[in-house]
C-alpha atoms as a PDB file:
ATOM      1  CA  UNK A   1      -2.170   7.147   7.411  1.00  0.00           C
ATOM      2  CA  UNK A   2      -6.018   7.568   7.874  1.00  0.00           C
ATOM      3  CA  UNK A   3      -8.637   4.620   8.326  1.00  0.00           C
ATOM      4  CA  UNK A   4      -9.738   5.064   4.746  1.00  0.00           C
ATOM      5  CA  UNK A   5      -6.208   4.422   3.062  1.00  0.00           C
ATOM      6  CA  UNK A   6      -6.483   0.838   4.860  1.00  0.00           C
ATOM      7  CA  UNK A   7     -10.528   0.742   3.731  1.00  0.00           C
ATOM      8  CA  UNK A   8      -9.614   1.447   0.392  1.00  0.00           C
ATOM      9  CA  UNK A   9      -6.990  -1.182   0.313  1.00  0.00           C
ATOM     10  CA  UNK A  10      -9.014  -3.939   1.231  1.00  0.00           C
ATOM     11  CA  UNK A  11     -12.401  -2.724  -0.831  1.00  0.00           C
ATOM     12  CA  UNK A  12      -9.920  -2.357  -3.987  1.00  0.00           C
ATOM     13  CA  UNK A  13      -8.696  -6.147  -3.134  1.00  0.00           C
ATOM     14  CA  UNK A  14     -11.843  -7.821  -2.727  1.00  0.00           C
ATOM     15  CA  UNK A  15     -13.168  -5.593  -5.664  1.00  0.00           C
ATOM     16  CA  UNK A  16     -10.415  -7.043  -8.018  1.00  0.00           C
ATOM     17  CA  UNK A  17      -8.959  -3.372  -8.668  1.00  0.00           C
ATOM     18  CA  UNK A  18      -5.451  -4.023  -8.968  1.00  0.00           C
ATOM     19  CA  UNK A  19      -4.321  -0.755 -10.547  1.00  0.00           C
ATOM     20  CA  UNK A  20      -6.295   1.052  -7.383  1.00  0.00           C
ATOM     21  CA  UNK A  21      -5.064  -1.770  -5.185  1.00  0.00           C
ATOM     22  CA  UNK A  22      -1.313  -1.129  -6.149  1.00  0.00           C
ATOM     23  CA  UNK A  23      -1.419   2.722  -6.457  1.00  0.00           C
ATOM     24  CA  UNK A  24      -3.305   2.771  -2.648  1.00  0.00           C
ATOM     25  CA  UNK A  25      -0.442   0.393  -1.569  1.00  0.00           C
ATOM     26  CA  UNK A  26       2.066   2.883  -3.150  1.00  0.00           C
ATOM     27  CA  UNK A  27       0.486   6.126  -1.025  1.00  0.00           C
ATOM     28  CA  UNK A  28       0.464   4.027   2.453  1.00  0.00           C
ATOM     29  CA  UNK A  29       4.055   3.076   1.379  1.00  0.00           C
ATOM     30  CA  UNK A  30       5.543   6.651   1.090  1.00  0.00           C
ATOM     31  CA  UNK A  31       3.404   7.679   3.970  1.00  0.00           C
ATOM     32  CA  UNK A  32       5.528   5.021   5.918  1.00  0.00           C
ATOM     33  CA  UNK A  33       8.270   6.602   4.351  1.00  0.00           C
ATOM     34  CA  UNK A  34       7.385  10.181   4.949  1.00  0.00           C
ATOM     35  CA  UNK A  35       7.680   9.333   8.815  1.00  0.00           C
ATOM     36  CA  UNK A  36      10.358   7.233   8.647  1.00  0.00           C
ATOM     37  CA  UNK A  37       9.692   3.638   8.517  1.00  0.00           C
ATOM     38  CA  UNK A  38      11.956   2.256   5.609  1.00  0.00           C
ATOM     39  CA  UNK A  39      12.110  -1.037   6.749  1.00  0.00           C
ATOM     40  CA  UNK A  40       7.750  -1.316   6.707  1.00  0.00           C
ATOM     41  CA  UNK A  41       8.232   0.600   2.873  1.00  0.00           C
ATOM     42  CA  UNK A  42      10.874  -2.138   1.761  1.00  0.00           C
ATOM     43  CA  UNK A  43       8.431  -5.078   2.982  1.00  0.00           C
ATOM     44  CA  UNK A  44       5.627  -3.684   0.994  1.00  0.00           C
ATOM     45  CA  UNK A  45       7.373  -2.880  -2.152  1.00  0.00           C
ATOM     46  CA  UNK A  46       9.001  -6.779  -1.455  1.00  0.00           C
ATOM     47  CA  UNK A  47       5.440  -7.920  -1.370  1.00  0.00           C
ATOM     48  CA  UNK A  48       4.509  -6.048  -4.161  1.00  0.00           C
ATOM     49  CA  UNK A  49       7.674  -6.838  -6.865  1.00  0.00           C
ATOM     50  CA  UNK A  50       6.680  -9.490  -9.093  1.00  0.00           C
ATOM     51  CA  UNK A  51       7.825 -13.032  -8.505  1.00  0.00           C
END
């Protein structure tokens, strides 16, 4: 993951983007995933499922 997927996270947050918010979630998710951290990709899609 580079610095700008986490910069783009928190810009799309505080811009109220929640489509680009949830899709940049999404791509730090499967690049969690891609190097084998399915425990960190099932917390974020937890935090992400609605309520």
């Amino acid at each position: 993951m580079k610095k700008s997927d986490v910069l783009d996270l928190i810009k799309y947050h505080y811009e109220g983007r929640e489509t680009e918010f949830r899709n940049q979630c999404i791509a730090i998710a499967r690049n969690f995933d891609k190097h084998g951290d399915a425990q960190l990709v099932q917390y974020i899609m937890g935090l992400m499922s609605p309520k």
